[in-house]
C-alpha atoms as a PDB file:
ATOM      1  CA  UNK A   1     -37.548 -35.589  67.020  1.00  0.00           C
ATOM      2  CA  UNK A   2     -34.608 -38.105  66.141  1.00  0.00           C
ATOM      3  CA  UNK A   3     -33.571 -37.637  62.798  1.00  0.00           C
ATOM      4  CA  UNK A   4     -32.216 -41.047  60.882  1.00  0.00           C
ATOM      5  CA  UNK A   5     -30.484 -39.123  57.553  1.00  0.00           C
ATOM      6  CA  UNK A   6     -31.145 -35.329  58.034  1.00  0.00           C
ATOM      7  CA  UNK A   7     -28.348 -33.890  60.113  1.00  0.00           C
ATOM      8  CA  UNK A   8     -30.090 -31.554  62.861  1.00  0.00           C
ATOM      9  CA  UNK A   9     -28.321 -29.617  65.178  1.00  0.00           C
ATOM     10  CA  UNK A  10     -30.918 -27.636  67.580  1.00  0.00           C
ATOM     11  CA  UNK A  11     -29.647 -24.900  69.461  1.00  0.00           C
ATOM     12  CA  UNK A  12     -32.329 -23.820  72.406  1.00  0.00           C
ATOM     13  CA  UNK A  13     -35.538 -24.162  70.499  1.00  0.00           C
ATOM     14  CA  UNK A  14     -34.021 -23.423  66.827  1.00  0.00           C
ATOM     15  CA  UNK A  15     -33.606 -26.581  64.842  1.00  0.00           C
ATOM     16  CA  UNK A  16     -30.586 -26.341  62.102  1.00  0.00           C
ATOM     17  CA  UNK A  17     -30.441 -27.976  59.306  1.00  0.00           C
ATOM     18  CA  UNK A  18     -27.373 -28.603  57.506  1.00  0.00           C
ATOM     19  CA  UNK A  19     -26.009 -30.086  53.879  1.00  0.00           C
ATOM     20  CA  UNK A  20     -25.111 -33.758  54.505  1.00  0.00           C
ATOM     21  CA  UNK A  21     -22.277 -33.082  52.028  1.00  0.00           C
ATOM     22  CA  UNK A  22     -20.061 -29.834  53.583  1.00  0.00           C
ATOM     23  CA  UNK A  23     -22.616 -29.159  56.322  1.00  0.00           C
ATOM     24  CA  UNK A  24     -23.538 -25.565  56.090  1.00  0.00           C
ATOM     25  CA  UNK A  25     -26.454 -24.221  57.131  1.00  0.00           C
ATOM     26  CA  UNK A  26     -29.317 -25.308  54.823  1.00  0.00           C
ATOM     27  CA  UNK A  27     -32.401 -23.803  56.713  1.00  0.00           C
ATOM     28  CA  UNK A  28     -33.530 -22.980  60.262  1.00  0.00           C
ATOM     29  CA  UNK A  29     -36.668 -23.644  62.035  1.00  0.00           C
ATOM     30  CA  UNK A  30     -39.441 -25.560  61.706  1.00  0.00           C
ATOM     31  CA  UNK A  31     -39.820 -29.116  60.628  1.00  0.00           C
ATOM     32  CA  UNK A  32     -37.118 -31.070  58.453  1.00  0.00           C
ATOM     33  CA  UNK A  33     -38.215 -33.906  56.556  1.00  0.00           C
ATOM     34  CA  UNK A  34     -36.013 -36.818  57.543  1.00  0.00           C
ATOM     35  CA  UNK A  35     -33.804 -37.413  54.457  1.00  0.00           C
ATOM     36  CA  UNK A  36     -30.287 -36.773  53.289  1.00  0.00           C
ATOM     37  CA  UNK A  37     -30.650 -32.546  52.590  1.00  0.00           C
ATOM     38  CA  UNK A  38     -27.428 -31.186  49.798  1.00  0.00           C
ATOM     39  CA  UNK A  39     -27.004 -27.505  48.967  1.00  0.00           C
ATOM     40  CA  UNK A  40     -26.822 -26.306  46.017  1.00  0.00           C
ATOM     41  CA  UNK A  41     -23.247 -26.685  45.298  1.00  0.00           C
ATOM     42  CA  UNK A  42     -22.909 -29.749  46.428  1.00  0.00           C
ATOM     43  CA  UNK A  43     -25.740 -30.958  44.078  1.00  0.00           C
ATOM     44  CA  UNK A  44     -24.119 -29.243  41.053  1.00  0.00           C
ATOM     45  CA  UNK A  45     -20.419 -31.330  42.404  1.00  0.00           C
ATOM     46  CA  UNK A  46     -18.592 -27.412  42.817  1.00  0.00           C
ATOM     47  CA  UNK A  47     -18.508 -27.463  46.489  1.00  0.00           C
ATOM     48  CA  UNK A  48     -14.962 -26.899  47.777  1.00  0.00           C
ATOM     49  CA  UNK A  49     -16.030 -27.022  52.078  1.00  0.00           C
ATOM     50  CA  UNK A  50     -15.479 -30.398  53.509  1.00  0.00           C
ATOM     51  CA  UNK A  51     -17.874 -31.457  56.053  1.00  0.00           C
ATOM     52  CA  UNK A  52     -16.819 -31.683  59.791  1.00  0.00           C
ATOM     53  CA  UNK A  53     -17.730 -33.972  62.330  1.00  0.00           C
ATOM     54  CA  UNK A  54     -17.077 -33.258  66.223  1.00  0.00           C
ATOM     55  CA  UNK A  55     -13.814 -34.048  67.353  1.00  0.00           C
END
């Protein structure tokens, strides 16, 4: 599946999904409803990761 605003990583048959905001791992498996995903410190504006695109 092509996600438009979830970021989805799969690796072999496990699909990760991770915060839009820092990008950790949110939840693994399954199906991810394509919209923007935030953990919970992001949410609450405390999060001190920075999110990393591929070089």
């Amino acid at each position: 599946m092509n996600y438009e605003h979830a970021i989805v990583e799969f690796d072999e048959d496990v699909a990760i999904l991770r915060c839009n905001g820092c990008g950790i791992t949110i939840a693994e498996d399954g199906k991810h409803e394509d919209r923007e995903h935030y953990c919970t410190m992001c949410m609450s504006g405390n999060c001190k990761a920075k999110f990393k695109k591929g070089n």
